[in-house]
PDB file of N, CA and C in Angstrom:
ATOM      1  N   UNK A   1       0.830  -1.173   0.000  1.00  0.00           N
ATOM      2  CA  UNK A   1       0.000   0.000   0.000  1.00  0.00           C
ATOM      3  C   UNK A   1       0.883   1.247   0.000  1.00  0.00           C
ATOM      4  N   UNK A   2       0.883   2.130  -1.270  1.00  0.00           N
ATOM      5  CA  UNK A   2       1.782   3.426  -0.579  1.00  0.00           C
ATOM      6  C   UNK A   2       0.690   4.102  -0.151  1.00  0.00           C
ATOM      7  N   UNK A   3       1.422   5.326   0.886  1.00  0.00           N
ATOM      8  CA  UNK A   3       1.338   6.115   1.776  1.00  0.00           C
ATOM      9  C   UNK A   3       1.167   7.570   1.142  1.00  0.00           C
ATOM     10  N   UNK A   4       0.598   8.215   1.106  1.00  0.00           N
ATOM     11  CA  UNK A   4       0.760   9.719   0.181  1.00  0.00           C
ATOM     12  C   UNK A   4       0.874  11.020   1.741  1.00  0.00           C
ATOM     13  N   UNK A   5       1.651  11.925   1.445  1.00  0.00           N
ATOM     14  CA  UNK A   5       1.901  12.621   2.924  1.00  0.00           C
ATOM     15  C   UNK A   5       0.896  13.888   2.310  1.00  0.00           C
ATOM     16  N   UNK A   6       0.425  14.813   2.875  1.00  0.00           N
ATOM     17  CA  UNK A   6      -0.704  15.600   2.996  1.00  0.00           C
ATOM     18  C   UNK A   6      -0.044  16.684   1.805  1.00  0.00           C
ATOM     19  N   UNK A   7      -0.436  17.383   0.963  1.00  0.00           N
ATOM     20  CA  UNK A   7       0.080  18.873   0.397  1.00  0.00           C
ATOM     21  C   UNK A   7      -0.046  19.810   1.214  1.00  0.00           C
ATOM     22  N   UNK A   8       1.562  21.194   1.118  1.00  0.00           N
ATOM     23  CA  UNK A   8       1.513  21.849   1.535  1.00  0.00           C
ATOM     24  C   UNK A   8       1.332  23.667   0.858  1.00  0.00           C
ATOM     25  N   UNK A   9       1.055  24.264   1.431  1.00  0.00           N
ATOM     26  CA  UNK A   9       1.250  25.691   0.741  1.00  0.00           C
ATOM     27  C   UNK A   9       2.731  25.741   0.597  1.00  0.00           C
ATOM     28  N   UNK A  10       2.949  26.642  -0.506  1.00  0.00           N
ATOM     29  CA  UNK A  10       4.842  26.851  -0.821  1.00  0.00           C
ATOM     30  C   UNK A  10       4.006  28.527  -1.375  1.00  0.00           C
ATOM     31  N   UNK A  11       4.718  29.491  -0.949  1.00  0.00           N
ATOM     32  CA  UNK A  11       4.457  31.443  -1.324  1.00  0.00           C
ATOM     33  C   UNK A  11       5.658  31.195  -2.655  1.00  0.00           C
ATOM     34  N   UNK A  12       4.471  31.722  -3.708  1.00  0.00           N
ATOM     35  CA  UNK A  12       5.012  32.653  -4.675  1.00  0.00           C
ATOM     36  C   UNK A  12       5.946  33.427  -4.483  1.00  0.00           C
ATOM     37  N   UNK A  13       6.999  33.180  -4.246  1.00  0.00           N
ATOM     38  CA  UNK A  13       8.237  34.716  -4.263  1.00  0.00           C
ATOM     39  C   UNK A  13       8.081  35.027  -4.987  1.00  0.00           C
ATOM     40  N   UNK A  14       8.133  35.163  -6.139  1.00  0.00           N
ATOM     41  CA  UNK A  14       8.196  36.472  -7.467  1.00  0.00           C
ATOM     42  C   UNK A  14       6.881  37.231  -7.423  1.00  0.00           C
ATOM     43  N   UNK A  15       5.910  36.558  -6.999  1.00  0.00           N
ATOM     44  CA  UNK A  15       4.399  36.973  -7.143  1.00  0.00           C
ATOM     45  C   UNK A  15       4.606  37.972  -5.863  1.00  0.00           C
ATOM     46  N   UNK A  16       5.126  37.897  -4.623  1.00  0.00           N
ATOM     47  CA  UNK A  16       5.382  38.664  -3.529  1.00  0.00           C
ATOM     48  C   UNK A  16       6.191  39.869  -3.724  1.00  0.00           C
ATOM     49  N   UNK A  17       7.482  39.256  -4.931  1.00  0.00           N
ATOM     50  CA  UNK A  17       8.483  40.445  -4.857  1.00  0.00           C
ATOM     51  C   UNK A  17       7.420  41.580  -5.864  1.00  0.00           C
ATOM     52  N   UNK A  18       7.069  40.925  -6.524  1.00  0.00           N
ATOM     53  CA  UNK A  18       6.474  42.146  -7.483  1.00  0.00           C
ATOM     54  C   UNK A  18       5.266  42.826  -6.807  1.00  0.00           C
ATOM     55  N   UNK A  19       4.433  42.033  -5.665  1.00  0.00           N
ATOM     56  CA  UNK A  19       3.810  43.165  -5.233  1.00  0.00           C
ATOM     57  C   UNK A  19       4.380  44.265  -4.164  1.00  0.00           C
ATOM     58  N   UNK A  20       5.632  43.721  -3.394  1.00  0.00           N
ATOM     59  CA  UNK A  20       6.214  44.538  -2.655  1.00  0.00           C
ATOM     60  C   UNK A  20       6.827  45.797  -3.531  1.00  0.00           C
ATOM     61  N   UNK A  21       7.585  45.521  -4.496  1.00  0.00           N
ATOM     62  CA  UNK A  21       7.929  46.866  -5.349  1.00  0.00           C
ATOM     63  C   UNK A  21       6.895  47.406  -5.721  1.00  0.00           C
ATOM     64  N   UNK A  22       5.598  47.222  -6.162  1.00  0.00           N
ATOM     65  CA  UNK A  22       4.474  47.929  -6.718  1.00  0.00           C
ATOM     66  C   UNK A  22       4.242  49.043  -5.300  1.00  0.00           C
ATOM     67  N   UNK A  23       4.706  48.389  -4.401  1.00  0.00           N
ATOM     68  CA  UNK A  23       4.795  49.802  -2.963  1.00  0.00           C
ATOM     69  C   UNK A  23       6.037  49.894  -2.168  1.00  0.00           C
ATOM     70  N   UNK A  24       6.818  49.957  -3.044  1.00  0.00           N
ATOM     71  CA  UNK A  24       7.702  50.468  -2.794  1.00  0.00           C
ATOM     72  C   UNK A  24       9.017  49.859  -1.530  1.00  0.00           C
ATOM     73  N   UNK A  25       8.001  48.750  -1.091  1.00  0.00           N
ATOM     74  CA  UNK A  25       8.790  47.636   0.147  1.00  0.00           C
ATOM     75  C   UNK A  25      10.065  47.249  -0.700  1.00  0.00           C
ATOM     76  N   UNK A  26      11.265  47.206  -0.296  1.00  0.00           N
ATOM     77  CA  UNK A  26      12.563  46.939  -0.802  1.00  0.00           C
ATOM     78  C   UNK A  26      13.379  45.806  -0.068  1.00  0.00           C
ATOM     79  N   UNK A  27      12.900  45.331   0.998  1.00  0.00           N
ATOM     80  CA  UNK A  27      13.573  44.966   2.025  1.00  0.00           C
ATOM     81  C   UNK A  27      12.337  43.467   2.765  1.00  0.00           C
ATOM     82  N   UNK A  28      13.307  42.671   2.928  1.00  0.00           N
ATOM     83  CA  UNK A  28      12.308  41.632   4.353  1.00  0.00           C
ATOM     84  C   UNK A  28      11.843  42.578   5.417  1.00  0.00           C
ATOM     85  N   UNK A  29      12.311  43.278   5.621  1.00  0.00           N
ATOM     86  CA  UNK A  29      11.846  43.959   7.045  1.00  0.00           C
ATOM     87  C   UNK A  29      11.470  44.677   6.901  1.00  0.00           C
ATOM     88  N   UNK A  30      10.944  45.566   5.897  1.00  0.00           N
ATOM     89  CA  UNK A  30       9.916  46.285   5.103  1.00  0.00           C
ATOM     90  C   UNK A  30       8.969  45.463   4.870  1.00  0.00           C
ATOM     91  N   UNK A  31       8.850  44.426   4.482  1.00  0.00           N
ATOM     92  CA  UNK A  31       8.132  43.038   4.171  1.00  0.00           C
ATOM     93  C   UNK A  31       7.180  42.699   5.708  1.00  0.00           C
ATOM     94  N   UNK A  32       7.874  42.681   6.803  1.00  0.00           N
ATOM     95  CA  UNK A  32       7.798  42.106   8.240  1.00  0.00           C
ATOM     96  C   UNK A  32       6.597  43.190   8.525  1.00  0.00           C
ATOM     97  N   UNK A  33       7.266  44.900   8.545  1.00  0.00           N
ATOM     98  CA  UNK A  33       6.721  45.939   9.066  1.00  0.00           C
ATOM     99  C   UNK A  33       5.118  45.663   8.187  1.00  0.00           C
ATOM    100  N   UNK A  34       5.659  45.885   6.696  1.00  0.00           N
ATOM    101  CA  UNK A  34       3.696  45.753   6.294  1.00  0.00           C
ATOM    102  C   UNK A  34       2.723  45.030   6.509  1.00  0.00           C
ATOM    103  N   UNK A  35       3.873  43.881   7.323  1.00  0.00           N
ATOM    104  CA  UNK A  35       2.276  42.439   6.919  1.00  0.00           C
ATOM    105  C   UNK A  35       2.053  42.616   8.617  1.00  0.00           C
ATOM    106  N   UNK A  36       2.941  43.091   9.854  1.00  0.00           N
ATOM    107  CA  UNK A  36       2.965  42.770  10.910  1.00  0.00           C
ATOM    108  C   UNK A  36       3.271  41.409  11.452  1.00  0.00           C
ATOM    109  N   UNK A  37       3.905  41.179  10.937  1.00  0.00           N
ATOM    110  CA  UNK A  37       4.951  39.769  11.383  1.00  0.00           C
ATOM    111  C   UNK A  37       6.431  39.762  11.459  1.00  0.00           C
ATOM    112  N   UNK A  38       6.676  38.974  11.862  1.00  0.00           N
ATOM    113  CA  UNK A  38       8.644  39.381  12.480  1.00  0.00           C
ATOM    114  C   UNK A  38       9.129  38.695  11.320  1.00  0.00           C
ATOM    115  N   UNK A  39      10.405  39.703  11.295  1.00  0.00           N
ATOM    116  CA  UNK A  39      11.099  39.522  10.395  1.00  0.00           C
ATOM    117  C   UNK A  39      11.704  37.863   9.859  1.00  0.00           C
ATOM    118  N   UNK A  40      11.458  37.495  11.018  1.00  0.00           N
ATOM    119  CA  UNK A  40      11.832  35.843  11.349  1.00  0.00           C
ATOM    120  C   UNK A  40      11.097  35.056  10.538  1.00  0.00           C
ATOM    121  N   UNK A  41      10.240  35.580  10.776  1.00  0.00           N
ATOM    122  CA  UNK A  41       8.927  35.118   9.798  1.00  0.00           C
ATOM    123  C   UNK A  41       8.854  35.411   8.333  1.00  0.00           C
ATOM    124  N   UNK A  42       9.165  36.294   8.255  1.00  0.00           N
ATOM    125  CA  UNK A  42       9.437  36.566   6.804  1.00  0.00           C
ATOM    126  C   UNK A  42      10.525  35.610   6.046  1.00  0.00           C
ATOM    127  N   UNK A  43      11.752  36.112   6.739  1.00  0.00           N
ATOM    128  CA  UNK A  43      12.857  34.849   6.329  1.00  0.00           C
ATOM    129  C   UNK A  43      12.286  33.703   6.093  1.00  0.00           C
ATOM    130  N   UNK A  44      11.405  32.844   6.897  1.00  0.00           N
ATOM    131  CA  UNK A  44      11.719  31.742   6.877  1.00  0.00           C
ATOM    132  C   UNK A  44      10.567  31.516   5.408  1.00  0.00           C
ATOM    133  N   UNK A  45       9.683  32.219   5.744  1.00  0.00           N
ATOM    134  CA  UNK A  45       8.553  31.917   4.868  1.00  0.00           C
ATOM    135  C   UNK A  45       8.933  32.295   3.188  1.00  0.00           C
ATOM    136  N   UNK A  46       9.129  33.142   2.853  1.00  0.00           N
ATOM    137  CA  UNK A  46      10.204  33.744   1.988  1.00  0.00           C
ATOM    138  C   UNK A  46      11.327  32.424   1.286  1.00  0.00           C
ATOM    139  N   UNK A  47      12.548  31.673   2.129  1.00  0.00           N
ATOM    140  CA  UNK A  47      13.410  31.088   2.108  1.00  0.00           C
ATOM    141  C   UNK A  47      12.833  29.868   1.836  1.00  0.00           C
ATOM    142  N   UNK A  48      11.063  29.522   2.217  1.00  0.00           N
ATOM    143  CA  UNK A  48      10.747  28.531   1.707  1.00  0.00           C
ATOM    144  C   UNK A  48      11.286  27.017   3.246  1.00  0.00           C
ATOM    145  N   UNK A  49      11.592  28.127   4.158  1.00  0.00           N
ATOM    146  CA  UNK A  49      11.865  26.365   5.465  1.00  0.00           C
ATOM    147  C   UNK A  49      10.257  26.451   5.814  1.00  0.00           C
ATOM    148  N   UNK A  50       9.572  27.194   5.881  1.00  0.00           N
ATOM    149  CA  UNK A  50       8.424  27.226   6.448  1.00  0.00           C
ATOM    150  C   UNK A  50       7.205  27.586   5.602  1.00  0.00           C
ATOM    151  N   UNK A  51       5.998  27.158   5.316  1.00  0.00           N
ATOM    152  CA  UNK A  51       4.869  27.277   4.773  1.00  0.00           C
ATOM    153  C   UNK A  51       4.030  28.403   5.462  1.00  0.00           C
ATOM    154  N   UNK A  52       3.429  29.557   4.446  1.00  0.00           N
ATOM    155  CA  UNK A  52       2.798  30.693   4.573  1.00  0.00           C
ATOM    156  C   UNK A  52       1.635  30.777   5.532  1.00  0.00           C
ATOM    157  N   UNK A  53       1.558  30.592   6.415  1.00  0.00           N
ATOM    158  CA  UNK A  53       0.041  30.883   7.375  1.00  0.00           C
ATOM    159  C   UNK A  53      -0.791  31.644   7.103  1.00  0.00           C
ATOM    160  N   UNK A  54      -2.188  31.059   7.214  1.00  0.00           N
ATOM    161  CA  UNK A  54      -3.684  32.078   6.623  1.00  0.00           C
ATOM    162  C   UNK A  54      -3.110  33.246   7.257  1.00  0.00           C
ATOM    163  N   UNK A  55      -2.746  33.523   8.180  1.00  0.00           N
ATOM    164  CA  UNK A  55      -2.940  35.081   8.898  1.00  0.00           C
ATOM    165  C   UNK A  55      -1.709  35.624   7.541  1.00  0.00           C
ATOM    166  N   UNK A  56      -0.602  34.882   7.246  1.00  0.00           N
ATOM    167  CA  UNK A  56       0.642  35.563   6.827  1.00  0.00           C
ATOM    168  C   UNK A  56      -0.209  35.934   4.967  1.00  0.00           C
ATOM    169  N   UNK A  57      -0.598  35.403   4.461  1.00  0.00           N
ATOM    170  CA  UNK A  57      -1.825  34.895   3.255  1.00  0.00           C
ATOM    171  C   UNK A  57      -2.675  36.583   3.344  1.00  0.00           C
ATOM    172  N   UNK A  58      -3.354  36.213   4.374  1.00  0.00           N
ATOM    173  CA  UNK A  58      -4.771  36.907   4.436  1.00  0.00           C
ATOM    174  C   UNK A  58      -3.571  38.358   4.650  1.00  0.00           C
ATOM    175  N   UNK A  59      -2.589  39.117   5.218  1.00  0.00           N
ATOM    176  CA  UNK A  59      -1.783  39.962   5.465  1.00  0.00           C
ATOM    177  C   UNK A  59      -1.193  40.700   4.066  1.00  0.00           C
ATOM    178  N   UNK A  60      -0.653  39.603   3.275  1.00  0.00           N
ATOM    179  CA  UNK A  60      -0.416  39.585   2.178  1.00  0.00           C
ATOM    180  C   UNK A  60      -1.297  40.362   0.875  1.00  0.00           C
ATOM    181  N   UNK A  61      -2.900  39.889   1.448  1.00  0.00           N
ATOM    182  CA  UNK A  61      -4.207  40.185   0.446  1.00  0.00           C
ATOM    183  C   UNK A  61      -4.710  42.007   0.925  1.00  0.00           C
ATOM    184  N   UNK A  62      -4.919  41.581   2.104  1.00  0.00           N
ATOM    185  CA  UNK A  62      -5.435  42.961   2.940  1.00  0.00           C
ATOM    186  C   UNK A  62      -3.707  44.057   2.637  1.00  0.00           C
ATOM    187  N   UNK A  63      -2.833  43.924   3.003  1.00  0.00           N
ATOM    188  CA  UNK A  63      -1.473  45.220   2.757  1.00  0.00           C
ATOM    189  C   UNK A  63      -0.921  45.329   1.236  1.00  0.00           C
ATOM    190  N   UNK A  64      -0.744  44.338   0.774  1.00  0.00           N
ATOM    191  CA  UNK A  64      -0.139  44.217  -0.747  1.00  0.00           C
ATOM    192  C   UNK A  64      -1.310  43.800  -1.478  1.00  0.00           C
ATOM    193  N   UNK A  65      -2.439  44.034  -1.670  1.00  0.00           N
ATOM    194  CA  UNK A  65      -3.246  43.500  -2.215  1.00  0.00           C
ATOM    195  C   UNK A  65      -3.004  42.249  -3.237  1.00  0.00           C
ATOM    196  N   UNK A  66      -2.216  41.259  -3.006  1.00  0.00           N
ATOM    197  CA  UNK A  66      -1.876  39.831  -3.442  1.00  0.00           C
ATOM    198  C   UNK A  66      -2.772  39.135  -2.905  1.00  0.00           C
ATOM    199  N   UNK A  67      -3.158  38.094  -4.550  1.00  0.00           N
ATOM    200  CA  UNK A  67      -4.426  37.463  -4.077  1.00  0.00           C
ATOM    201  C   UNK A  67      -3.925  36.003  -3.433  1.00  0.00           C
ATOM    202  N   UNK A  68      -5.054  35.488  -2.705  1.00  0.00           N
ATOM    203  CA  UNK A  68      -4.080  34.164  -2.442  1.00  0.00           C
ATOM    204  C   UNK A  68      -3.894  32.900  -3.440  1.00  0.00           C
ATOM    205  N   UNK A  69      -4.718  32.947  -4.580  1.00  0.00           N
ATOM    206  CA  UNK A  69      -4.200  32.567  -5.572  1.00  0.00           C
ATOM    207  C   UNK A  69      -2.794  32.956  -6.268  1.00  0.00           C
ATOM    208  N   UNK A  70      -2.283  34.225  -6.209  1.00  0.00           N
ATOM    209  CA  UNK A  70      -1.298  34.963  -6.625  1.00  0.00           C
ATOM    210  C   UNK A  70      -0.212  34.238  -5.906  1.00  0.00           C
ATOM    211  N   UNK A  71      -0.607  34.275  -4.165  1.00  0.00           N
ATOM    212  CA  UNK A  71       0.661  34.681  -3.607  1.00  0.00           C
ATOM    213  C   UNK A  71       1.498  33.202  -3.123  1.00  0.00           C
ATOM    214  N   UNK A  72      -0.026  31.917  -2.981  1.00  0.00           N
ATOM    215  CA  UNK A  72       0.960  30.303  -2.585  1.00  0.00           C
ATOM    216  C   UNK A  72       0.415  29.757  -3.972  1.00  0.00           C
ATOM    217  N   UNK A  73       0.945  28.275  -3.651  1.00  0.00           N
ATOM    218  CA  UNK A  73       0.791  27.300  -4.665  1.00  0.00           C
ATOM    219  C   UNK A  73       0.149  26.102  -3.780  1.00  0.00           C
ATOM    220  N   UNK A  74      -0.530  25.054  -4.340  1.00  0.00           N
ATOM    221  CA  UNK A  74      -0.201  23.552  -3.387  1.00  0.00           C
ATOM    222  C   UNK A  74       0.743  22.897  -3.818  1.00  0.00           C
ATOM    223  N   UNK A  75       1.791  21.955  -3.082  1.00  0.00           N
ATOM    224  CA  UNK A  75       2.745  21.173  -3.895  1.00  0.00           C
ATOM    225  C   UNK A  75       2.404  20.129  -2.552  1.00  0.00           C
ATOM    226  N   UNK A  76       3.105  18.915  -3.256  1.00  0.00           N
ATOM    227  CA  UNK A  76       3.258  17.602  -2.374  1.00  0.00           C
ATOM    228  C   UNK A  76       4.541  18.155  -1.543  1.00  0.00           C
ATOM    229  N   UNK A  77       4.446  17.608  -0.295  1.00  0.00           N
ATOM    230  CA  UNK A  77       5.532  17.382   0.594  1.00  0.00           C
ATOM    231  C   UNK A  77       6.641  16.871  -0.226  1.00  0.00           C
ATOM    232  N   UNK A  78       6.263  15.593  -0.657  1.00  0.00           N
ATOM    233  CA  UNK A  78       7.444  15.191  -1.020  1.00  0.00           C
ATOM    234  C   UNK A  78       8.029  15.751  -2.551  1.00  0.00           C
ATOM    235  N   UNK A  79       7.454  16.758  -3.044  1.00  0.00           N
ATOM    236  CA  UNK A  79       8.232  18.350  -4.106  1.00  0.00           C
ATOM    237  C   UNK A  79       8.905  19.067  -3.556  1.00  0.00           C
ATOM    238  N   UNK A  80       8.484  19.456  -2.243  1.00  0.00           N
ATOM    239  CA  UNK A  80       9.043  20.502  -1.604  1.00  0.00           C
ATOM    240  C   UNK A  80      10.178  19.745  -1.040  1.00  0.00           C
ATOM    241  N   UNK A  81      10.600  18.846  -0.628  1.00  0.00           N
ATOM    242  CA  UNK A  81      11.287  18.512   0.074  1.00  0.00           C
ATOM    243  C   UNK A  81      12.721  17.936  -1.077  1.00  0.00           C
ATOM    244  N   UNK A  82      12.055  17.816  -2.116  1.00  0.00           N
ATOM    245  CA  UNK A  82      13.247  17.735  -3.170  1.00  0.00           C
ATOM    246  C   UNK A  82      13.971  18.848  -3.296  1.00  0.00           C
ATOM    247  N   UNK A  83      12.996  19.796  -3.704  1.00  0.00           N
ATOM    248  CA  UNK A  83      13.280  21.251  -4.198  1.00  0.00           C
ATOM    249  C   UNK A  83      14.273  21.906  -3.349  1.00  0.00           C
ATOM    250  N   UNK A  84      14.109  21.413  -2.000  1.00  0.00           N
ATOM    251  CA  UNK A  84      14.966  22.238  -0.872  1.00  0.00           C
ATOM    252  C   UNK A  84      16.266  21.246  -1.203  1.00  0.00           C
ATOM    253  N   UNK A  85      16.425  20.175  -1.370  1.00  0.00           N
ATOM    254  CA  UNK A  85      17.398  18.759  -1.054  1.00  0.00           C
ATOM    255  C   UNK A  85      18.564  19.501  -2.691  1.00  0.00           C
ATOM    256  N   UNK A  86      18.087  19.622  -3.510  1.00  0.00           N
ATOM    257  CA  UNK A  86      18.882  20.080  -4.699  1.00  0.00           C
ATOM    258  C   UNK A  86      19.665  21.362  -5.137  1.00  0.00           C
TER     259      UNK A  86
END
């Protein structure tokens, strides 16, 4: 029997970078300040170790007006986990 592991959200970076320049955000921590999340958070989510949270999503839609179609994708765990491995 295989086993299939759950899909996760993975954020659009390019879809993010281009709405951050459309206002002028230049920076992660320009990034952090608009959405109200720590910069930590940004990194990681951004860098792709960590998957985008509705609040980080819904932050994204409401400050950068990025839709959440725009801003994640779904991929299998086991994509993402290549993608990072290569």
């Amino acid at each position: 029997m295989q086993t299939t592991s759950a899909p996760i959200l993975r954020l659009r970076v390019d879809a993010v970078r281009g709405a951050m320049s459309a206002r002028g955000i230049t920076s992660n921590e320009g990034l952090a300040t608009a959405l109200g999340v720590s910069l930590a958070t940004v990194k990681r989510v951004m860098g792709g170790q960590q998957p985008p949270s509705s609040v980080f999503l819904a932050a994204l839609k409401l400050r950068l007006g990025l839709d959440f179609n725009l801003a994640a994708e779904a991929v299998e765990t086991s994509a993402l986990r290549d993608a990072l491995s290569a």
